[in-house]
PDB file of N, CA and C in Angstrom:
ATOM      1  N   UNK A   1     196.449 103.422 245.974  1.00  0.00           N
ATOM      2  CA  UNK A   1     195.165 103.394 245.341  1.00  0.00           C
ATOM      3  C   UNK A   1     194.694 104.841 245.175  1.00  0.00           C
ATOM      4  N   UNK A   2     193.841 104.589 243.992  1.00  0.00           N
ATOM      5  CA  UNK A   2     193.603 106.926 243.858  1.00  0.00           C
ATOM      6  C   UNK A   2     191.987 106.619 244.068  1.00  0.00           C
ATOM      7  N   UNK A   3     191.830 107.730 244.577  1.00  0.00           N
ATOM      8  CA  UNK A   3     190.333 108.054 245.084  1.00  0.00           C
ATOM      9  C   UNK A   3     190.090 109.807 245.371  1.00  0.00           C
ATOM     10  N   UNK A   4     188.911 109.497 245.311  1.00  0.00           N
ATOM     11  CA  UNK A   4     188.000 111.060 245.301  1.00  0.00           C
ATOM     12  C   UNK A   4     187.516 111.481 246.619  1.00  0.00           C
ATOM     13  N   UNK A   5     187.613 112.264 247.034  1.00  0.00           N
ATOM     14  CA  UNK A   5     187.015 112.755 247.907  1.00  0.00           C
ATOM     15  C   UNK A   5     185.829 112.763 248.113  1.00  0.00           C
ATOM     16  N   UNK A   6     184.748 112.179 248.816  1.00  0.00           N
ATOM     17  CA  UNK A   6     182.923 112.282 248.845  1.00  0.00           C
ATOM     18  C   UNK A   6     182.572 113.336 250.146  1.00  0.00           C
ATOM     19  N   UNK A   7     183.017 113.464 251.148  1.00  0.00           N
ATOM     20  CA  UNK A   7     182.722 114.443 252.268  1.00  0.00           C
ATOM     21  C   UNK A   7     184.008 114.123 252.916  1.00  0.00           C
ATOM     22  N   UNK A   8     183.489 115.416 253.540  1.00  0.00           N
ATOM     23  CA  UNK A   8     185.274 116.104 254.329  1.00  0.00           C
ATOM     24  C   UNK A   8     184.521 117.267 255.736  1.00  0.00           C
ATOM     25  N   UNK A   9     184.556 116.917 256.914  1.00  0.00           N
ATOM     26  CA  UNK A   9     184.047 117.982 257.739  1.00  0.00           C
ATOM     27  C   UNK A   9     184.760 118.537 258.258  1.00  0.00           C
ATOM     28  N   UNK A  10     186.064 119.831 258.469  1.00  0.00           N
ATOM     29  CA  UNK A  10     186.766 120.272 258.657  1.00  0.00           C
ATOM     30  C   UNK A  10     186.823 120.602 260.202  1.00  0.00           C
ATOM     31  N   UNK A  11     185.451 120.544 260.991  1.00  0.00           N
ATOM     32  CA  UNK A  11     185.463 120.613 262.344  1.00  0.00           C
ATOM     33  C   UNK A  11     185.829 119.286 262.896  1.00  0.00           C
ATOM     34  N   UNK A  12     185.224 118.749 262.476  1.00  0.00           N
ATOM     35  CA  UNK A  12     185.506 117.121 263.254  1.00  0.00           C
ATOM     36  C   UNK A  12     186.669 116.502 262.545  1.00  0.00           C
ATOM     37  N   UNK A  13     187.314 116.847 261.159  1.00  0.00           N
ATOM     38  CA  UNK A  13     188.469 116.027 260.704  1.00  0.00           C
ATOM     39  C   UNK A  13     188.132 114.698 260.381  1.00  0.00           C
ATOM     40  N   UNK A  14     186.861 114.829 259.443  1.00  0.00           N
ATOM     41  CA  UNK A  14     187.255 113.403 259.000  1.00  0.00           C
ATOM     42  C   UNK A  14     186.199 113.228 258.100  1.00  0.00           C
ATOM     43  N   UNK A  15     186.018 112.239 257.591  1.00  0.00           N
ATOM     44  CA  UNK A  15     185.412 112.391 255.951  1.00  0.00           C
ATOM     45  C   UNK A  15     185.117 110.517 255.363  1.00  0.00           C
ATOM     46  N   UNK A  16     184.973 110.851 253.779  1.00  0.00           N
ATOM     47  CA  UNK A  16     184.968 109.853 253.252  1.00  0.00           C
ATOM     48  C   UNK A  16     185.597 109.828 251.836  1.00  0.00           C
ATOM     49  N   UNK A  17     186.162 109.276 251.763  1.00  0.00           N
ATOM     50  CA  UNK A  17     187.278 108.565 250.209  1.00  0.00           C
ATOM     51  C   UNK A  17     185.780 108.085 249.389  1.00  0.00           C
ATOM     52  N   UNK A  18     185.594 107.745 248.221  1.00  0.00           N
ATOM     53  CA  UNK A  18     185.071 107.549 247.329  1.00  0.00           C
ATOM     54  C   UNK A  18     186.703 106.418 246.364  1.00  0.00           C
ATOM     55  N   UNK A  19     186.777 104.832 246.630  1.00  0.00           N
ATOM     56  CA  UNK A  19     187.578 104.371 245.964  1.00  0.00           C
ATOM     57  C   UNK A  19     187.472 103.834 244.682  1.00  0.00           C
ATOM     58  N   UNK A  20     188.002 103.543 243.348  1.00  0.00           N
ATOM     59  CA  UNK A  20     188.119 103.560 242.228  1.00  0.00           C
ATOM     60  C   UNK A  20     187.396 101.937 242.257  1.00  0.00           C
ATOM     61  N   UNK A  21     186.590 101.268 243.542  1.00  0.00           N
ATOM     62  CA  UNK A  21     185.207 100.280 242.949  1.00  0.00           C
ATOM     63  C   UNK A  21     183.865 100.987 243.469  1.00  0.00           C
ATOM     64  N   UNK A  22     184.334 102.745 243.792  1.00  0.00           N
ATOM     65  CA  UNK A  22     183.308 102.818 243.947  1.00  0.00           C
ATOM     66  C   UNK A  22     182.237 103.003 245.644  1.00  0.00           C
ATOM     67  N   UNK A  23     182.990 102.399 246.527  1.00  0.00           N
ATOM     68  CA  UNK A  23     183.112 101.608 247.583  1.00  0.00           C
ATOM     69  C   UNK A  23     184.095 103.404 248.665  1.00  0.00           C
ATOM     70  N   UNK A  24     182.906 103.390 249.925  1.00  0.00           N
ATOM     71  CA  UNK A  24     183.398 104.485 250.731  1.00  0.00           C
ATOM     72  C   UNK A  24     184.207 104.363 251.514  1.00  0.00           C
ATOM     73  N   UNK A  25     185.167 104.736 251.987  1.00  0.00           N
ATOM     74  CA  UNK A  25     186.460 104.181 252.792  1.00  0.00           C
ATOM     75  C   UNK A  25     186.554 105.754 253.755  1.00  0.00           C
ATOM     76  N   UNK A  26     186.436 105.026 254.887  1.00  0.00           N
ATOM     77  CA  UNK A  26     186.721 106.404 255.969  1.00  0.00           C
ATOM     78  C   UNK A  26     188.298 107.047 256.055  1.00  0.00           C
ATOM     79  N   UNK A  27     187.992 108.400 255.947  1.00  0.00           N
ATOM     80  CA  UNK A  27     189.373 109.033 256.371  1.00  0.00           C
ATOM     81  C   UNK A  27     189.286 109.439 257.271  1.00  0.00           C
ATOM     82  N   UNK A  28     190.418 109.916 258.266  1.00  0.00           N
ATOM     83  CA  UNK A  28     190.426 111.090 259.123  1.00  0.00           C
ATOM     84  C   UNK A  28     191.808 111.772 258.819  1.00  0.00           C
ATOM     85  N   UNK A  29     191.835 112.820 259.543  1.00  0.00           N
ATOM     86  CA  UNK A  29     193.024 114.279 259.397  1.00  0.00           C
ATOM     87  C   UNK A  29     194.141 113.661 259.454  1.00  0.00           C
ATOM     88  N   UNK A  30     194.542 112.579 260.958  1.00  0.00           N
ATOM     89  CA  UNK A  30     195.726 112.329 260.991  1.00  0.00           C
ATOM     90  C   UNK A  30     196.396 111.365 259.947  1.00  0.00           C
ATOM     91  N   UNK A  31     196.047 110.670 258.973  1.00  0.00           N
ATOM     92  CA  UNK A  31     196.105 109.671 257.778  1.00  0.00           C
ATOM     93  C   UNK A  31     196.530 111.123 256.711  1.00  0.00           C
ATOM     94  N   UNK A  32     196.161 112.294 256.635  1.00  0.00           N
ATOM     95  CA  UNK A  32     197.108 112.905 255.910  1.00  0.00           C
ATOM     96  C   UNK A  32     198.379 113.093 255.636  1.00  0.00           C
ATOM     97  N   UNK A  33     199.364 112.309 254.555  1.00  0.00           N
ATOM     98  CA  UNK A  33     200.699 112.487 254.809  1.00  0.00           C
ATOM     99  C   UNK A  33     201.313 113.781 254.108  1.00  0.00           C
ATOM    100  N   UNK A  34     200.643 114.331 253.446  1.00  0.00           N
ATOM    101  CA  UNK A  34     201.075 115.629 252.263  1.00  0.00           C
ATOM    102  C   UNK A  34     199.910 116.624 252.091  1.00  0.00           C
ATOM    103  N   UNK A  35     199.562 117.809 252.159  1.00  0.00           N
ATOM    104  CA  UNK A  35     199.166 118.362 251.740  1.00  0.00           C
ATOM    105  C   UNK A  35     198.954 119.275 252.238  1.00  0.00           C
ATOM    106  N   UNK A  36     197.434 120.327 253.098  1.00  0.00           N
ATOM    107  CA  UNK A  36     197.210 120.972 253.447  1.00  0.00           C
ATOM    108  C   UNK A  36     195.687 120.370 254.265  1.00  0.00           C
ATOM    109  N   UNK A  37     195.980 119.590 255.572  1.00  0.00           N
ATOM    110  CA  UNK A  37     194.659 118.546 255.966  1.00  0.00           C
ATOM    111  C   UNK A  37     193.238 120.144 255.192  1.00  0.00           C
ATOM    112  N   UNK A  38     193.482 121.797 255.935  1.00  0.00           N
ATOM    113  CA  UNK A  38     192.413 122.360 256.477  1.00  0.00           C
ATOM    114  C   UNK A  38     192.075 122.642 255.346  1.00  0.00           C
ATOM    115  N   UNK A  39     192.914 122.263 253.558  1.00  0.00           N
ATOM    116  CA  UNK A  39     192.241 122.497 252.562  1.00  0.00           C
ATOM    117  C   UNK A  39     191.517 121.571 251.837  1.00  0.00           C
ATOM    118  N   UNK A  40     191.421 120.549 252.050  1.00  0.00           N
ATOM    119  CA  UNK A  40     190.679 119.211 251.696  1.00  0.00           C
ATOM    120  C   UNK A  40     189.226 120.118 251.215  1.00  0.00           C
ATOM    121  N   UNK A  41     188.743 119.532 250.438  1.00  0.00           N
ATOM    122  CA  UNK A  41     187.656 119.579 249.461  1.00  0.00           C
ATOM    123  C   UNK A  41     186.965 119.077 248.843  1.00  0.00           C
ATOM    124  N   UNK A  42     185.781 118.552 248.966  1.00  0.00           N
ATOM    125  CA  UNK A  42     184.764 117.808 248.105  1.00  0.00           C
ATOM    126  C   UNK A  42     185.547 117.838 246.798  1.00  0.00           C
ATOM    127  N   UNK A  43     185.226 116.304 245.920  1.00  0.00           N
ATOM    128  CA  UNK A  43     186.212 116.335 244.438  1.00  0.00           C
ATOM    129  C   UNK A  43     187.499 116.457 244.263  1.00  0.00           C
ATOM    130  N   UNK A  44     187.962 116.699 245.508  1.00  0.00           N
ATOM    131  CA  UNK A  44     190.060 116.548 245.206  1.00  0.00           C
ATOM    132  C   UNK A  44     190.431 115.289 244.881  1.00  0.00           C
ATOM    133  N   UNK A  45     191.059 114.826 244.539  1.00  0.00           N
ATOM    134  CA  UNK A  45     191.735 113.431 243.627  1.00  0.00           C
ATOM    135  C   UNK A  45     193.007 113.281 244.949  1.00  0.00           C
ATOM    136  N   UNK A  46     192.706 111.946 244.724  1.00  0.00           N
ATOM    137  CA  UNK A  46     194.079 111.402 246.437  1.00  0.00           C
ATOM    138  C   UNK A  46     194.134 110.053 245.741  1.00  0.00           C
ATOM    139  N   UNK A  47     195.632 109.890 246.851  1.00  0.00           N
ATOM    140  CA  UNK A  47     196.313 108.478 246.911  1.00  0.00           C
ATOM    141  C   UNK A  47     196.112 108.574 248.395  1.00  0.00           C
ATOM    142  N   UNK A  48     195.532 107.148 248.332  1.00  0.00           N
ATOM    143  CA  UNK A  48     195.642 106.463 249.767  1.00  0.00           C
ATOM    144  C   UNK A  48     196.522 104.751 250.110  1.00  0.00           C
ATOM    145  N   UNK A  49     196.044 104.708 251.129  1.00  0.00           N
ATOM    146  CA  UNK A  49     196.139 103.100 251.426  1.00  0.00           C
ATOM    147  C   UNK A  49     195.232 102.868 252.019  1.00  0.00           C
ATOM    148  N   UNK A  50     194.824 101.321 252.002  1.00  0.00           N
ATOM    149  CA  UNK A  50     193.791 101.386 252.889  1.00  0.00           C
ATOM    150  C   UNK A  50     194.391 100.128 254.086  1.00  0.00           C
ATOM    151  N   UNK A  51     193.651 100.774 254.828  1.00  0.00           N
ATOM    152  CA  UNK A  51     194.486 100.142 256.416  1.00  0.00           C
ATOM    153  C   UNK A  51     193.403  99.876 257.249  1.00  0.00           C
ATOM    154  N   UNK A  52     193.561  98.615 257.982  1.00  0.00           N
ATOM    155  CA  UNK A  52     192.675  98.012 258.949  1.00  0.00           C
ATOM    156  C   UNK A  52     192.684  98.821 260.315  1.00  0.00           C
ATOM    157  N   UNK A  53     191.878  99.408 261.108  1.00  0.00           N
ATOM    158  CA  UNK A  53     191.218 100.347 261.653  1.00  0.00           C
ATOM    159  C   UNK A  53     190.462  99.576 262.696  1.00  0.00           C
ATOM    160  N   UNK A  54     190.109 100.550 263.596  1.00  0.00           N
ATOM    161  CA  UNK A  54     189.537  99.713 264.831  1.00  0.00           C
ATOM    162  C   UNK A  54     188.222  99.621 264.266  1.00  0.00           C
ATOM    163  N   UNK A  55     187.388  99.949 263.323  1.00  0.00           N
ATOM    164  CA  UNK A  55     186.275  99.979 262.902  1.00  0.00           C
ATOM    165  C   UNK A  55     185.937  99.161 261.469  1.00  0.00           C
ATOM    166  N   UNK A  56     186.797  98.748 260.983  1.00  0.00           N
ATOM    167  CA  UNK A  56     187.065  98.499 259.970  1.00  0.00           C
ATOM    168  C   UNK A  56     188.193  98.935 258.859  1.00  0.00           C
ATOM    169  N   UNK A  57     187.965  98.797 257.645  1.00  0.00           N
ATOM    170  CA  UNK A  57     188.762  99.823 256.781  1.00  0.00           C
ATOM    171  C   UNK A  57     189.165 100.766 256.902  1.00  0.00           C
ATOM    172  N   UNK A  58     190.136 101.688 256.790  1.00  0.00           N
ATOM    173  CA  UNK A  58     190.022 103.203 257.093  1.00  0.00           C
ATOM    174  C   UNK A  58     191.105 103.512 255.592  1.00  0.00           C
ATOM    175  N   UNK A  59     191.274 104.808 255.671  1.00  0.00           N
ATOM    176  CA  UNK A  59     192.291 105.709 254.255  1.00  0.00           C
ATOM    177  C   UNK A  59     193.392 105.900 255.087  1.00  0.00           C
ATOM    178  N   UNK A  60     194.654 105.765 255.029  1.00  0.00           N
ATOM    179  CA  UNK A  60     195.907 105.882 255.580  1.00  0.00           C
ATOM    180  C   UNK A  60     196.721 106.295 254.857  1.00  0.00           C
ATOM    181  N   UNK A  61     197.872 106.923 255.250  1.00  0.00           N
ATOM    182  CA  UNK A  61     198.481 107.524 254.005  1.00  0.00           C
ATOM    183  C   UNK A  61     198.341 108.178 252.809  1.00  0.00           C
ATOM    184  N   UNK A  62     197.184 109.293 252.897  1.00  0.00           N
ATOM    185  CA  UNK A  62     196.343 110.061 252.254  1.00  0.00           C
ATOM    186  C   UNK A  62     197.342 111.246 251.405  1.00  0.00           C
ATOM    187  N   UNK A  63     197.544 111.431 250.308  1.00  0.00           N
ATOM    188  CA  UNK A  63     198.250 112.238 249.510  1.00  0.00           C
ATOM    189  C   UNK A  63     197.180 112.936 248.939  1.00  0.00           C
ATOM    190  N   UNK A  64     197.214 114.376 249.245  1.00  0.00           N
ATOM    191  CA  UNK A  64     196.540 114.989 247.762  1.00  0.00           C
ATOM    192  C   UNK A  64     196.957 114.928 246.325  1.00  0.00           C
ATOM    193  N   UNK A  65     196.473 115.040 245.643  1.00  0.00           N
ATOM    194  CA  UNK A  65     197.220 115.072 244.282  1.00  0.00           C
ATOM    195  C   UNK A  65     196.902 116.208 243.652  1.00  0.00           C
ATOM    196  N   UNK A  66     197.386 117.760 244.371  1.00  0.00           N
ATOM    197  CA  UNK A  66     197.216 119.134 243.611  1.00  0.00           C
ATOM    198  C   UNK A  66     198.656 119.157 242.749  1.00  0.00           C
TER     199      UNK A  66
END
């Protein structure tokens, strides 16, 4: 699934996906499978999955798409 980046806090490692309904899906650092976790950026374009989480939903398998 491709999604946007909405927040990303580089101290704490972890953020929020913005998914293509729209709908916020939690990430964290370790769900990065490619990229550069400490360059993540408000507005970067990703592939995720989304994966059941002790909290709910979460972003798993997080690809940047630079």
């Amino acid at each position: 699934m491709e999604g946007t980046i909405k927040s990303y806090d580089r101290m704490k490692g972890f953020g929020y996906i913005i998914d293509p309904n729209g709908n916020d899906v939690f990430m964290h650092i370790t769900g990065v499978i490619s990229g550069t976790p400490k360059a993540i950026e408000v507005g970067d374009k990703v592939q995720f999955v989304k994966a059941k989480g002790l909290h709910g939903f979460q972003a798993a398998k997080i690809e940047l798409a630079r």
